[in-house]
C-alpha atoms as a PDB file:
ATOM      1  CA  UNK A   1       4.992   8.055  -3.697  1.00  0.00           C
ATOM      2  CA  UNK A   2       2.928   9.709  -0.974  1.00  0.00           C
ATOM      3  CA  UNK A   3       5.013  12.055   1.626  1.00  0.00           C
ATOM      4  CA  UNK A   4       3.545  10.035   4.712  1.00  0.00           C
ATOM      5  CA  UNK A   5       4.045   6.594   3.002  1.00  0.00           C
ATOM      6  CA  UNK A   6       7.563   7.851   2.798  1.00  0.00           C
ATOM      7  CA  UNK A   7       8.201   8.956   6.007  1.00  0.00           C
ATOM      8  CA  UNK A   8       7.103   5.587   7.007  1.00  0.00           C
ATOM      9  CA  UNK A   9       9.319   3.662   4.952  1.00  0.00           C
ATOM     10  CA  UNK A  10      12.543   5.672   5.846  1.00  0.00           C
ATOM     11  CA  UNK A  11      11.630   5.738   9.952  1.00  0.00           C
ATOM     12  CA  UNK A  12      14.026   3.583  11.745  1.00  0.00           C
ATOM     13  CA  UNK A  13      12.128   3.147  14.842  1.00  0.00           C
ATOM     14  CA  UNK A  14       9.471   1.030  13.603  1.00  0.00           C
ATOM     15  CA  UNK A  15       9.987  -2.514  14.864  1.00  0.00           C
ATOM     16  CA  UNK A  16      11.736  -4.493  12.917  1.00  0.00           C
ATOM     17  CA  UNK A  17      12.502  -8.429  12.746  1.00  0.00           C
ATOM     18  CA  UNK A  18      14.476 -10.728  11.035  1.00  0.00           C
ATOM     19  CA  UNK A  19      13.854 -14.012  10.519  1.00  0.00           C
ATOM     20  CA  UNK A  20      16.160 -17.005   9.786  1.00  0.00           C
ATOM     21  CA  UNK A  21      16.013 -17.151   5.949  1.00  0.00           C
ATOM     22  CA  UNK A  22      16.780 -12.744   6.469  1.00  0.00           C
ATOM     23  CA  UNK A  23      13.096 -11.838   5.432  1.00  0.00           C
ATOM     24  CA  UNK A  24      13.125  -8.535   7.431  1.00  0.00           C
ATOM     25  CA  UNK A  25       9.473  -7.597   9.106  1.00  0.00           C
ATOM     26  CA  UNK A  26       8.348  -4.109  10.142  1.00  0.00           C
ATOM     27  CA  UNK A  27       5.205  -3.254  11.923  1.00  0.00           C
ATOM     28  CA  UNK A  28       3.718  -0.288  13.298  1.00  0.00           C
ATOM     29  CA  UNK A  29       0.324   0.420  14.691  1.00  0.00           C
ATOM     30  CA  UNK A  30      -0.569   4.187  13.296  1.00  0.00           C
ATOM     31  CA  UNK A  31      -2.809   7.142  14.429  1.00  0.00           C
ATOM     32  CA  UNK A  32      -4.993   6.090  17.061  1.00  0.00           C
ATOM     33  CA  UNK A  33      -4.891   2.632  17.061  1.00  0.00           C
ATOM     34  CA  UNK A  34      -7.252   2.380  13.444  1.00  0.00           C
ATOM     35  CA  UNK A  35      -4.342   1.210  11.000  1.00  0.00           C
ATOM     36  CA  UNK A  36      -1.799  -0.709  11.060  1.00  0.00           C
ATOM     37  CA  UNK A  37       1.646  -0.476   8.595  1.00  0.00           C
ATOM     38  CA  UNK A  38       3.634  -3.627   7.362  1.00  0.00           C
ATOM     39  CA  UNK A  39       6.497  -4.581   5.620  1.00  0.00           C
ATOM     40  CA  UNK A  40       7.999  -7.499   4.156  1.00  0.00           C
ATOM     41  CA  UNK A  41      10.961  -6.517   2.546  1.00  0.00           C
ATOM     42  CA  UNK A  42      10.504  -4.315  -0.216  1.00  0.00           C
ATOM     43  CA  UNK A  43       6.644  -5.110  -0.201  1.00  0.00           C
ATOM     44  CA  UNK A  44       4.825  -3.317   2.277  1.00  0.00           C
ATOM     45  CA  UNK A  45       0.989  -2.315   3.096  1.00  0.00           C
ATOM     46  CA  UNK A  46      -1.548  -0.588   5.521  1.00  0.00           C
ATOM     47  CA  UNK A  47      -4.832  -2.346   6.856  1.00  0.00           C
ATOM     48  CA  UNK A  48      -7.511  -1.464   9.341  1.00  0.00           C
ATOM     49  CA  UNK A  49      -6.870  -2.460  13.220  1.00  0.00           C
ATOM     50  CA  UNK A  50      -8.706  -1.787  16.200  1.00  0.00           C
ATOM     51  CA  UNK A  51      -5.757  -1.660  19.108  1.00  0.00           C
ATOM     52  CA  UNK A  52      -7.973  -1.027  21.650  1.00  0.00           C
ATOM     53  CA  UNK A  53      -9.444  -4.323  21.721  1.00  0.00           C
ATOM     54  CA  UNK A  54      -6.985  -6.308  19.779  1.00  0.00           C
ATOM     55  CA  UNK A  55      -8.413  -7.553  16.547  1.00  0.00           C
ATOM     56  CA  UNK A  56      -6.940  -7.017  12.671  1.00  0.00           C
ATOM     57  CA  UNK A  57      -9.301  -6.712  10.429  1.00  0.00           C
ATOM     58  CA  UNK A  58      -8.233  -9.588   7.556  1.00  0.00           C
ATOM     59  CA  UNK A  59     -10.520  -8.542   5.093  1.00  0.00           C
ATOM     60  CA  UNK A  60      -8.507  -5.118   4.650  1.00  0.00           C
ATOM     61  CA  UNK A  61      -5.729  -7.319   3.989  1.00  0.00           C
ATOM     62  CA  UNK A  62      -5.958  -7.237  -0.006  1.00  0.00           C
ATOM     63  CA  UNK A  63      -2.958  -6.190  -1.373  1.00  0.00           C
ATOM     64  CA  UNK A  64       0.571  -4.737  -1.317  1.00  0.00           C
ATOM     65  CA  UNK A  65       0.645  -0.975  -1.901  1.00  0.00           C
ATOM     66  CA  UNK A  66       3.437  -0.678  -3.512  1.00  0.00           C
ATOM     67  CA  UNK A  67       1.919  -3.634  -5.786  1.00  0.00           C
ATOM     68  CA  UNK A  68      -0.836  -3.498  -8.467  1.00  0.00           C
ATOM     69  CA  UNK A  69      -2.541  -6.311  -8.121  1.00  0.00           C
ATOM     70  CA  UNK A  70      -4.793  -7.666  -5.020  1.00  0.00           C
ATOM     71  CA  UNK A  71      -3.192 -10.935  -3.013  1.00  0.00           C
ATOM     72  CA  UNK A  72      -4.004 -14.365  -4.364  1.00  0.00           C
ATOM     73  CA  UNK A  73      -6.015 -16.212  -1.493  1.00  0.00           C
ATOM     74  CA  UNK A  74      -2.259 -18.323  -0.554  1.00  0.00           C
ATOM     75  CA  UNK A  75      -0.954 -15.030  -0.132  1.00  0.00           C
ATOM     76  CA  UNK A  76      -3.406 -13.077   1.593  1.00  0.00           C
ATOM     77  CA  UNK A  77      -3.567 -16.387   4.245  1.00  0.00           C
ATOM     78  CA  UNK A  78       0.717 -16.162   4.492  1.00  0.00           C
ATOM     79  CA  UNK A  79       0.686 -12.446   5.142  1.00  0.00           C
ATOM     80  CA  UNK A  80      -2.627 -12.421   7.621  1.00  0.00           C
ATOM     81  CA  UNK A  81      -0.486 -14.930   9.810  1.00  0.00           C
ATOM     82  CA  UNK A  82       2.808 -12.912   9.587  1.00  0.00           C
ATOM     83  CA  UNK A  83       0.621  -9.968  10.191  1.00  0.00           C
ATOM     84  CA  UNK A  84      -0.736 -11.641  13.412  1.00  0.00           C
ATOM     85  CA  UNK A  85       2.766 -13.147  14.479  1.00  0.00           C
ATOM     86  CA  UNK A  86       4.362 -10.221  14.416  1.00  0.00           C
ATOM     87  CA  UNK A  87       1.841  -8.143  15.983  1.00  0.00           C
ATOM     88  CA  UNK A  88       1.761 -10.851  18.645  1.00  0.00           C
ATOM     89  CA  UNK A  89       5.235 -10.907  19.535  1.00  0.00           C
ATOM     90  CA  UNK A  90       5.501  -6.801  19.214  1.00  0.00           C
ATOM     91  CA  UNK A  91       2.076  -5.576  20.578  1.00  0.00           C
ATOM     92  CA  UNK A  92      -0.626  -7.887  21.789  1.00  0.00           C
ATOM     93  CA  UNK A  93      -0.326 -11.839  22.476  1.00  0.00           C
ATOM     94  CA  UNK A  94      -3.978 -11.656  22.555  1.00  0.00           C
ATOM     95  CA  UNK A  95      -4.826 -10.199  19.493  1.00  0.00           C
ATOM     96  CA  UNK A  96      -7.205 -11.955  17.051  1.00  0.00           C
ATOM     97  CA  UNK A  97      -8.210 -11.811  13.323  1.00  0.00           C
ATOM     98  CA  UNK A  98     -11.636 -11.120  12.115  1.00  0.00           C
ATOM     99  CA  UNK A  99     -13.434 -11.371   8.432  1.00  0.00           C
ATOM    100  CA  UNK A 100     -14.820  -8.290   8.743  1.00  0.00           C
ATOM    101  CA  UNK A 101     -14.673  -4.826  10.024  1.00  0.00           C
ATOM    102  CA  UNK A 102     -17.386  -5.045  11.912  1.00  0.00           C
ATOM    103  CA  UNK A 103     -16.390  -3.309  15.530  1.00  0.00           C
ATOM    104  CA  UNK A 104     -19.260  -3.829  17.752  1.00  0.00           C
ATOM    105  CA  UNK A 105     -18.260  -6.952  18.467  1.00  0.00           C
ATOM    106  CA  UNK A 106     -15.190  -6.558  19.039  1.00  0.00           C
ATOM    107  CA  UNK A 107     -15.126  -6.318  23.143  1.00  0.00           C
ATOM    108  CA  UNK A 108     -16.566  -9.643  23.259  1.00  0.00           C
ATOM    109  CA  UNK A 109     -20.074  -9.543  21.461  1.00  0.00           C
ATOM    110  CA  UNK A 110     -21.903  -9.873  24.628  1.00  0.00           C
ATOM    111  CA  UNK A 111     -22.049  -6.601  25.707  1.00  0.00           C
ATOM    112  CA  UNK A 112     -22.504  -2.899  23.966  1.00  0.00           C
ATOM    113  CA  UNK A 113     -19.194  -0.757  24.360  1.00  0.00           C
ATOM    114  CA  UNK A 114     -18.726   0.771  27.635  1.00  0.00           C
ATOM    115  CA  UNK A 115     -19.259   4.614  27.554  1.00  0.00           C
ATOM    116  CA  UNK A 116     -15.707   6.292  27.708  1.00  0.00           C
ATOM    117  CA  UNK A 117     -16.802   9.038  29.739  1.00  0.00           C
ATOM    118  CA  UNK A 118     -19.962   7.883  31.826  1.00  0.00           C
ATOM    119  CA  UNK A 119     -22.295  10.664  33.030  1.00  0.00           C
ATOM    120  CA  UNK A 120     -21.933   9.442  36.859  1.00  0.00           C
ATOM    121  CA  UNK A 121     -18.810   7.753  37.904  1.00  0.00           C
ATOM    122  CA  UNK A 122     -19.563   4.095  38.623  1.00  0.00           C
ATOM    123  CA  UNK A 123     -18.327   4.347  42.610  1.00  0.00           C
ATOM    124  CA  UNK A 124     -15.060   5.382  44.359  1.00  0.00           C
ATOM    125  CA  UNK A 125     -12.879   7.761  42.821  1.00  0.00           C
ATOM    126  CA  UNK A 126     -13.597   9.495  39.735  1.00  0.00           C
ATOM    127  CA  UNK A 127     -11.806  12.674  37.646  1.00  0.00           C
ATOM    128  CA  UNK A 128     -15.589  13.430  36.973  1.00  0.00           C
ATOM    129  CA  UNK A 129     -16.149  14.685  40.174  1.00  0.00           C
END
């Protein structure tokens, strides 16, 4: 087993929840908002987030890690939802699942990402200046 998948799975400070037939839940949004970590008991596995803009990435859903075989299309369905539950009630009520990893649209499709870090601040007070 990996050193960092350990240290993951023997940190008691990830959120954890149990629900009423004891199924115990952890999740954990990792690095800079890219992945996220989940458990389901014993079973556990890491898939591709974007935080910023709330979204989870289904299609990286494929399989537990500590598993060898991918998810069955029943199972990849029941763990997207408990992924999105969970991340509901512990990070974002607004957060949404996309097919894809496809990131431009992810702050609403309408628009191109705002720069971060605009060459001319955009009125009123700026740390640009």
């Amino acid at each position: 087993m990996d050193t960092y998948v350990k240290k993951i799975l023997e940190d008691n400070s990830i959120e954890k929840r149990i629900d009423d037939k004891g199924n115990v839940y952890r999740i954990r949004v990792l690095g800079r908002g890219e992945n996220l970590f989940f458990q389901e008991n014993d079973n556990y596995l890491f898939c591709q987030i974007d935080a910023v803009n709330a979204v989870i990435f289904k299609s990286t859903i494929q399989k537990w890690d500590n598993l060898k075989d991918n998810m069955n299309s029943s199972e990849h369905e029941r763990v997207s939802s408990l992924i999105e539950k969970y991340y509901k009630e512990i990070y974002n009520f607004n957060v949404i699942i996309k097919n894809d990893t496809n990131t431009e649209e992810t702050n609403g499709g309408d628009s191109p990402k705002e720069d971060p870090k605009p060459d001319k601040p955009r009125g009123g007070w700026s740390v640009f200046d």
